[in-house]
Structures are given as structure tokens and as C-alpha cells.
Protein backbone atom coordinates (compact mmCIF):
# COMPACT_ATOMS: atom_id res chain seq x y z
CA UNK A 1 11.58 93.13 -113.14
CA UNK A 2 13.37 96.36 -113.75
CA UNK A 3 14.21 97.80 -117.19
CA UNK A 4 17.25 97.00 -117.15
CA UNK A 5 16.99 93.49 -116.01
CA UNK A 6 14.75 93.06 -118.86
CA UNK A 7 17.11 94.54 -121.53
CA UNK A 8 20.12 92.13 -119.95
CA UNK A 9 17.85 88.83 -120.21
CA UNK A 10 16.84 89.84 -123.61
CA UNK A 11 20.57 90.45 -124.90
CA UNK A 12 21.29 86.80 -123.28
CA UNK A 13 18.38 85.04 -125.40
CA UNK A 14 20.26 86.78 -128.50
CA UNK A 15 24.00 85.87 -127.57
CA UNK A 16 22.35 82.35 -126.93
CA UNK A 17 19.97 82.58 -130.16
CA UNK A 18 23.49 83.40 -132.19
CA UNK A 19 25.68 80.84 -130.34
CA UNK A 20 23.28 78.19 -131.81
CA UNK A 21 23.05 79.73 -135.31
CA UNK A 22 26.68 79.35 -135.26
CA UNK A 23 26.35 75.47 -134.36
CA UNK A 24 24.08 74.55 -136.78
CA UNK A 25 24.19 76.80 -139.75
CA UNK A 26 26.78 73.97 -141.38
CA UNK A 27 23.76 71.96 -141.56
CA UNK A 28 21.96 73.18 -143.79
CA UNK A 29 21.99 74.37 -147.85
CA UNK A 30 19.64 77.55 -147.58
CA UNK A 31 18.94 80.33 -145.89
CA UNK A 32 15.17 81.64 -146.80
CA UNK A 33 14.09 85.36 -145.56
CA UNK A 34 10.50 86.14 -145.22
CA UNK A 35 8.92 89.71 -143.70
CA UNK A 36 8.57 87.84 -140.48
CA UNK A 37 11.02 85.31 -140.04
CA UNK A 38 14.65 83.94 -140.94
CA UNK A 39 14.90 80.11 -141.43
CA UNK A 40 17.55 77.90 -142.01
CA UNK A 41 16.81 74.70 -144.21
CA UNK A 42 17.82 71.77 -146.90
CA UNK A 43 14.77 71.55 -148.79
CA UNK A 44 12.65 74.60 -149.76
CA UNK A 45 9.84 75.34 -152.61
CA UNK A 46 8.72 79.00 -153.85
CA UNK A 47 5.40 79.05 -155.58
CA UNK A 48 4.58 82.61 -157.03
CA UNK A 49 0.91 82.65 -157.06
CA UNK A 50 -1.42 84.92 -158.68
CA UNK A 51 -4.64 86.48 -157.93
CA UNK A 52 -7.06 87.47 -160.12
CA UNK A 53 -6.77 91.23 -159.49
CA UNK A 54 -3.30 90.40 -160.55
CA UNK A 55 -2.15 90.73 -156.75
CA UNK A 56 0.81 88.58 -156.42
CA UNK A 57 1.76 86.57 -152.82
CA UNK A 58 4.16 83.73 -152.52
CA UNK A 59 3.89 80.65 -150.82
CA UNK A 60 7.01 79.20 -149.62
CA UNK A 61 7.09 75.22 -148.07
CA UNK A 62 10.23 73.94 -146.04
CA UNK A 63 10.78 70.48 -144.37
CA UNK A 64 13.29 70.05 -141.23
CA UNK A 65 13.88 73.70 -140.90
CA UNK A 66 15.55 76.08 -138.03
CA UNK A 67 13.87 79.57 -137.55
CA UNK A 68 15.70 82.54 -135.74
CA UNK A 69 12.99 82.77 -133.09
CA UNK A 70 14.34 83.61 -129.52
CA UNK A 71 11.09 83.47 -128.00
CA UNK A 72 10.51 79.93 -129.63
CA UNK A 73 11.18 77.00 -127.09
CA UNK A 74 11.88 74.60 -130.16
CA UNK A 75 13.44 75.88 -132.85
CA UNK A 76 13.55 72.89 -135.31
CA UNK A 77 10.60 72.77 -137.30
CA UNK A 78 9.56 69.86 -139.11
CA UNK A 79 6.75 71.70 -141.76
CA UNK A 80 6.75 75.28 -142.62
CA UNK A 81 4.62 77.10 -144.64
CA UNK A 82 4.82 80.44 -144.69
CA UNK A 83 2.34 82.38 -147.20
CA UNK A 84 3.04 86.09 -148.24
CA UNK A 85 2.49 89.50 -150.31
CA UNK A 86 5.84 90.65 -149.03
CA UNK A 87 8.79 89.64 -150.69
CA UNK A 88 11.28 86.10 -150.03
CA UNK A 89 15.00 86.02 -150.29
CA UNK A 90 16.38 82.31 -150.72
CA UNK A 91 20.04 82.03 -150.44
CA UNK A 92 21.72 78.77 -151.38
CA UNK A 93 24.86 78.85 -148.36
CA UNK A 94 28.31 78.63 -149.44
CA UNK A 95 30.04 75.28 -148.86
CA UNK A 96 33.91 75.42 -148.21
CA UNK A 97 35.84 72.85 -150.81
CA UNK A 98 38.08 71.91 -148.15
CA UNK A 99 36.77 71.12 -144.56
CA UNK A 100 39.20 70.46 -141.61
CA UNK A 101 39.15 67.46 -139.21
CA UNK A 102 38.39 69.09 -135.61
């Protein structure tokens, strides 16, 4: 597999990655960044945790979640729990007051 054959199948798995972003993003109420990964979910719980050195790590738990992972076969993830020093963005998704029929 050439170099550029590589680079083509790659962009392919990220036009296909965002085509079903797009689908299912409705779904779901938040959008939670970690260092690693981006996930897409309804139900989420940040814990700030504390060590005794006073080092501080997070540990985030979501049920029924999607994760931005184009080298991941499934995508929907029933448990996560991801467990960090680096920081967490949670975004709660804006809902549109007035949704169309299709």
C-alpha cells in the first residue's frame, strides 16, 4: 500500500467518521472532551478527586455513549470510564425550540 493510498483510505474513515457524527449527534445532551477522546452522551458524572500530594485527576463515568474513534469497529459504548490528570470539557448541546417534520 502506497502513501498515498494510505492517506486516501484514511481521509475516507474521517468523511465516514463525520457523516455519522452528523446522524447521531441529535441524540444526545452532551458532548464530554477528554486528552484522548471525544464522546457523545445523555448521562455523564465528573468526580474531581484528590490525592494526597494535593495532585488532582478526574474521573469521568458515561452510560450509552458514542466516541469519535475511526479506528473503533463499534462506536456505541455502553460504560465509559475514563480517569485523568489532564483536563475535561463537558458541554451540554444546544436543543433547537422548534424542530421540523422531515
Amino acid at each position: 500500500m502506497s502513501a498515498e493510498d494510505l492517506e486516501k483510505y484514511e481521509t475516507e474513515m474521517e468523511l465516514q467518521l463525520y457523516r455519522e457524527y452528523r446522524d447521531v449527534v441529535g441524540l444526545f445532551t452532551y458532548v464530554v472532551e477528554t486528552e484522548r477522546r471525544f464522546y457523545l452522551t445523555n448521562t455523564v458524572d465528573l468526580q474531581v478527586r484528590a490525592l494526597e500530594g494535593g495532585e488532582v485527576y478526574f474521573e469521568v463515568t458515561m452510560q450509552d455513549a458514542w466516541v469519535w474513534d475511526m479506528y473503533r469497529p463499534a462506536r456505541f459504548v455502553k460504560n465509559v470510564r475514563v480517569v485523568t490528570f489532564h483536563d475535561v470539557n463537558v458541554e451540554e448541546l444546544a436543543k433547537p425550540d422548534l424542530q421540523l417534520p422531515n
